[in-house]
Protein backbone atom coordinates (compact mmCIF):
# COMPACT_ATOMS: atom_id res chain seq x y z
CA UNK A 1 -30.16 44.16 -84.15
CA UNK A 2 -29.28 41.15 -81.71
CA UNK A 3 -31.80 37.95 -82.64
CA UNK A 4 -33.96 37.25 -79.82
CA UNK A 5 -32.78 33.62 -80.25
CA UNK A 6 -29.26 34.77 -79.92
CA UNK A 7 -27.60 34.34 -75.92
CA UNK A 8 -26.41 37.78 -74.38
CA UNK A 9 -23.09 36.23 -73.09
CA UNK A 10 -22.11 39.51 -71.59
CA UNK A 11 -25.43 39.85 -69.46
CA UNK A 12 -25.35 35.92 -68.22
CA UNK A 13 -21.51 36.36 -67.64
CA UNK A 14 -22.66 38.80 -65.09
CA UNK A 15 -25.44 37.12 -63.14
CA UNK A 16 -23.15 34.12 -62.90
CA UNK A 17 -20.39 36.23 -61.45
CA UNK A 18 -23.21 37.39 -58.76
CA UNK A 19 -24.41 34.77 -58.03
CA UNK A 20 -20.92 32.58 -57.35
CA UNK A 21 -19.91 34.25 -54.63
CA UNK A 22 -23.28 33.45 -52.80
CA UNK A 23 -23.32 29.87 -53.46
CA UNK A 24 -19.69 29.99 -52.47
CA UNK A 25 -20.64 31.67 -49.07
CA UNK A 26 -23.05 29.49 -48.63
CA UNK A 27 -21.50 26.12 -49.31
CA UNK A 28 -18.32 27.28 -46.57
CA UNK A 29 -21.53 27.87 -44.10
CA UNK A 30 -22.69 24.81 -44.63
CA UNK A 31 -19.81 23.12 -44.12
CA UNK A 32 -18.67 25.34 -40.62
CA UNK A 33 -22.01 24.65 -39.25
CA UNK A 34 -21.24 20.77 -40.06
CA UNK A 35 -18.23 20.84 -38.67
CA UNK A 36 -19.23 22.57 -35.81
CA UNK A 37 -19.61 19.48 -33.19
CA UNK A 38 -16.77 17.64 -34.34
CA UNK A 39 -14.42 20.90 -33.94
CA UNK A 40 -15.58 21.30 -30.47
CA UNK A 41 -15.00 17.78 -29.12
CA UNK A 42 -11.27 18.01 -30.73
CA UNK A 43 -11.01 21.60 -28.91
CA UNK A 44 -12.28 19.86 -25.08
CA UNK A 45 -10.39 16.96 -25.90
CA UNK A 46 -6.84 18.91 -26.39
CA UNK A 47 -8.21 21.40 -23.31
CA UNK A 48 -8.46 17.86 -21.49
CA UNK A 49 -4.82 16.17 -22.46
CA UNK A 50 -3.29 19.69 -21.72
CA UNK A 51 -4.49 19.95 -18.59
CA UNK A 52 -3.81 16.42 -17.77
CA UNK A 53 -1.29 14.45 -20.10
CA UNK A 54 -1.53 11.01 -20.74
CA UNK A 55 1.19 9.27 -17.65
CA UNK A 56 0.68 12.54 -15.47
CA UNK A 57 0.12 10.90 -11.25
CA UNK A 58 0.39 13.24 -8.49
CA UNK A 59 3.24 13.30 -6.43
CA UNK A 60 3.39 10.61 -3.97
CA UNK A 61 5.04 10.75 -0.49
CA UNK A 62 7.85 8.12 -0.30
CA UNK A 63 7.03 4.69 1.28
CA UNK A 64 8.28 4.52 4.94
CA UNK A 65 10.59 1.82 5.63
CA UNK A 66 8.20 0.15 8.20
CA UNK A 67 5.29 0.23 5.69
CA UNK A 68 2.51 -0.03 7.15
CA UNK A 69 3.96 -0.38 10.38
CA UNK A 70 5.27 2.79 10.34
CA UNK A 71 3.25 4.50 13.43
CA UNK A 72 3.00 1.75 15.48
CA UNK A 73 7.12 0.71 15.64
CA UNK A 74 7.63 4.73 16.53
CA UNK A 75 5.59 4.46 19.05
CA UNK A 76 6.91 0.99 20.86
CA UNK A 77 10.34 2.67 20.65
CA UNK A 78 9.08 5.88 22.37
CA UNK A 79 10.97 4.61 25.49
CA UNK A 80 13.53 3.51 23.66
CA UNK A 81 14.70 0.13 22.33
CA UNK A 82 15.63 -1.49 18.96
CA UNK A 83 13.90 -2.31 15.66
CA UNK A 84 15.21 -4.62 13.64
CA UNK A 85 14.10 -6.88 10.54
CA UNK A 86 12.82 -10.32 11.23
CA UNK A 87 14.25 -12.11 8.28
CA UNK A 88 12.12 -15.46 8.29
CA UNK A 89 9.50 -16.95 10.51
CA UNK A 90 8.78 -20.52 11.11
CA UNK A 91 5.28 -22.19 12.07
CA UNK A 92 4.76 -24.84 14.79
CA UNK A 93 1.48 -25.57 13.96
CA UNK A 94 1.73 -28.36 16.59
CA UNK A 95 2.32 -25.43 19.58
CA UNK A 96 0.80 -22.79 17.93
CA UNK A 97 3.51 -20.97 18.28
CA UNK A 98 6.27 -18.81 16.09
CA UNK A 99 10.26 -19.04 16.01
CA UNK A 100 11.64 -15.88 15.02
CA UNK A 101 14.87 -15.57 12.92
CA UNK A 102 16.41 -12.04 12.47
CA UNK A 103 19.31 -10.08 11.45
CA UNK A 104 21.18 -10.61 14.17
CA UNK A 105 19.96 -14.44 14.76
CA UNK A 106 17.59 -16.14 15.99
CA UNK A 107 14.87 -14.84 18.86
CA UNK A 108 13.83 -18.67 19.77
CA UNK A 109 9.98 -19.60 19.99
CA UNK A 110 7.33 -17.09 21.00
CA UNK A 111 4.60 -16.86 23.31
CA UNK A 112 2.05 -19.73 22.71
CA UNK A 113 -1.52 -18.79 21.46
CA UNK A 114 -4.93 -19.84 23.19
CA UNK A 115 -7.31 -21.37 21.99
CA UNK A 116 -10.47 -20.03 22.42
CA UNK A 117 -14.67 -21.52 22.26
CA UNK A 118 -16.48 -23.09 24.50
CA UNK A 119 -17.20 -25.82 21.88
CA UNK A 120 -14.49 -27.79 19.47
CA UNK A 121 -16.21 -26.11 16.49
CA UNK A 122 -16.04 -22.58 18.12
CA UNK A 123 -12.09 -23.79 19.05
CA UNK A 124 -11.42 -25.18 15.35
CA UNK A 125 -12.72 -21.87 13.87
CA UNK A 126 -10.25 -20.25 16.71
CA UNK A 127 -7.62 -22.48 15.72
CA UNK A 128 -7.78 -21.82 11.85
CA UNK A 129 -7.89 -18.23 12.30
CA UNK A 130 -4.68 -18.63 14.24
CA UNK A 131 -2.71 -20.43 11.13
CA UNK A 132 -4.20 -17.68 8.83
CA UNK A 133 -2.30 -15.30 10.53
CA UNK A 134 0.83 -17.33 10.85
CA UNK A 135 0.93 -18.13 7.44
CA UNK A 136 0.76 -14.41 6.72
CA UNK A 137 3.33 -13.20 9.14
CA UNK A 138 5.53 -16.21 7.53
CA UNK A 139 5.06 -14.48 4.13
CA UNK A 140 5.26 -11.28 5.42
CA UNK A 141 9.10 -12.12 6.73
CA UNK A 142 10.05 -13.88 3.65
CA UNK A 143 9.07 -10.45 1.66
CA UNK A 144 10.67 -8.42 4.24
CA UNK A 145 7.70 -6.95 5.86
CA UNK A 146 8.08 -7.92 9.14
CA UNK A 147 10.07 -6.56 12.19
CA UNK A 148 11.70 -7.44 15.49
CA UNK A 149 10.81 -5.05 18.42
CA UNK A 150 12.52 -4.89 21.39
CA UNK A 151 11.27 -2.39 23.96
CA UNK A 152 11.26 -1.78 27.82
CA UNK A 153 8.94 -3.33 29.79
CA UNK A 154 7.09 -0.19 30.56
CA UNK A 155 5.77 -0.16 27.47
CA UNK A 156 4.24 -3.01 26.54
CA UNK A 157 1.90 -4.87 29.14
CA UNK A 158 3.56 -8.12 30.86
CA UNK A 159 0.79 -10.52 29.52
CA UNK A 160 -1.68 -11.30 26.88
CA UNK A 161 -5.09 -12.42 27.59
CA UNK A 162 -4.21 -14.35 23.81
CA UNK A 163 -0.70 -15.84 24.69
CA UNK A 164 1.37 -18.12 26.55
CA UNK A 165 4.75 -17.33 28.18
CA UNK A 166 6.86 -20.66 27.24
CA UNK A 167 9.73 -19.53 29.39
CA UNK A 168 8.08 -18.89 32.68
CA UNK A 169 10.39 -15.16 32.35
CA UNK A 170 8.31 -12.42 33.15
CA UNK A 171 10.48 -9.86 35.28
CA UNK A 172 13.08 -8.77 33.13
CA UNK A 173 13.32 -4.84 31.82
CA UNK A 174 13.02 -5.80 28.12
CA UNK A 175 10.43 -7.65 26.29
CA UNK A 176 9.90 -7.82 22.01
CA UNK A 177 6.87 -7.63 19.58
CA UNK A 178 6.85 -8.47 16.39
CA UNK A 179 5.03 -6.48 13.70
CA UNK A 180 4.59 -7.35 9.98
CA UNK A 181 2.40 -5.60 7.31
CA UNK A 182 -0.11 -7.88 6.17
CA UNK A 183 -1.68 -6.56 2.84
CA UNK A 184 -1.23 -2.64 4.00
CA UNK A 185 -1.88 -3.51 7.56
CA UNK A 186 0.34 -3.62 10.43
CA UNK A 187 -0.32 -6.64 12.94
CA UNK A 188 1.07 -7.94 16.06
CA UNK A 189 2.01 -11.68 15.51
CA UNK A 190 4.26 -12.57 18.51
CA UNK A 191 5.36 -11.56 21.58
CA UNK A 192 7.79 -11.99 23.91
CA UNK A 193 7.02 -11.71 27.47
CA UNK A 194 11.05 -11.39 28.25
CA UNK A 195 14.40 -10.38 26.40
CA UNK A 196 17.60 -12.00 28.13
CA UNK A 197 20.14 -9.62 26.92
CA UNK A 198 23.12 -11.66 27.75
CA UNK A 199 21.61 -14.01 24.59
CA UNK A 200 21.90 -11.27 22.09
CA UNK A 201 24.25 -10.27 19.91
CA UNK A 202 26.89 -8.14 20.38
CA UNK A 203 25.55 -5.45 17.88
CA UNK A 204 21.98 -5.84 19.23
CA UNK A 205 23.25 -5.20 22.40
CA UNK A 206 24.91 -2.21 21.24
CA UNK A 207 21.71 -0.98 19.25
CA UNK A 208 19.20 -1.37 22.93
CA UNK A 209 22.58 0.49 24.59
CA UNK A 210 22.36 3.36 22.14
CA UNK A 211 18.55 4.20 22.55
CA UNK A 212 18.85 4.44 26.26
């Protein structure tokens, strides 16, 4: 007869082996519903860098050679004419007006600018706006943003309410523009009210020959 003192090994073998597997069970529960939050931020976060890997841009158009320019040169040379890169521009801050160096040479000195104001304050605050946006058409050239326009008369009005013709020339068939982008802008910074062809170069002469 077994001692009532005496452990039934077989018996607590048993319970033990029944009652494992539920702590087992429970313990990988635990742990799932713990992990739970944290597996679901990993899962969106490789759903996200699937969708969109790290470096991924969407296709861009290619930059037009006129920048921002672009519409506005088409549509001076919708008569015909030539475009052509001004390569450097030089301020006379004295005359408020531009000289124009391009491929081909040099287009001389621009139209002058106005000042406007009734008062000298109203004219100095005319005046300073005027060097801001010479100084930016200079920079403009020297980063190759800037272009030469000559185009038939028909197309551009003969005067600017802004300008000053410094040659007195006003009935010839050509007259020029020049357009630079100025931080992703195109702007008109001189004119010229007349074109004597018999100045230009050969080549240029060739180009305005071509388009007619």
């Amino acid at each position: 007869m077994p001692s009532a003192f005496m452990p039934n090994t077989g018996m607590g073998s048993t319970i033990m082996k029944a009652v494992l597997p539920v702590v087992l069970i429970g313990a990988v529960l635990s742990v799932a519903v713990a992990a739970t939050p944290a597996d679901a931020a990993r899962r969106k976060k490789t759903r996200t860098l699937t969708a969109a890997p790290p470096g991924a841009t969407a296709a861009q158009p290619p930059a037009d050679r006129f920048l921002a320019c672009d519409v506005r040169v088409r549509d001076y040379l919708r008569e015909g004419g030539a475009v052509i890169l001004a390569t450097k521009i030089e301020v006379d801050d004295a005359r408020l007006q531009l000289n124009i160096h391009h491929e081909y040479g040099e287009a001389g000195k621009s139209a002058r600018k106005y000042l406007r104001g009734e008062t000298e304050e109203e004219m100095r605050k005319s005046l300073r706006a005027i060097l801001d946006e010479y100084a930016a058409a200079a920079k403009a050239a020297a980063d190759n943003r800037a272009w030469y326009v000559i185009v038939p008369r028909k197309v551009m009005p003969d005067a600017r309410p802004d300008s000053r013709d410094s040659s007195g020339e006003t009935t010839g068939p050509w007259t020029a523009i020049v357009l630079a982008d100025v931080e992703g802008r195109c702007r008109p910074v001189a004119f010229y009210q007349s074109v004597d062809r018999n100045k230009l170069d050969p080549e240029l002469n060739k180009k305005l020959d071509e388009d007619q």
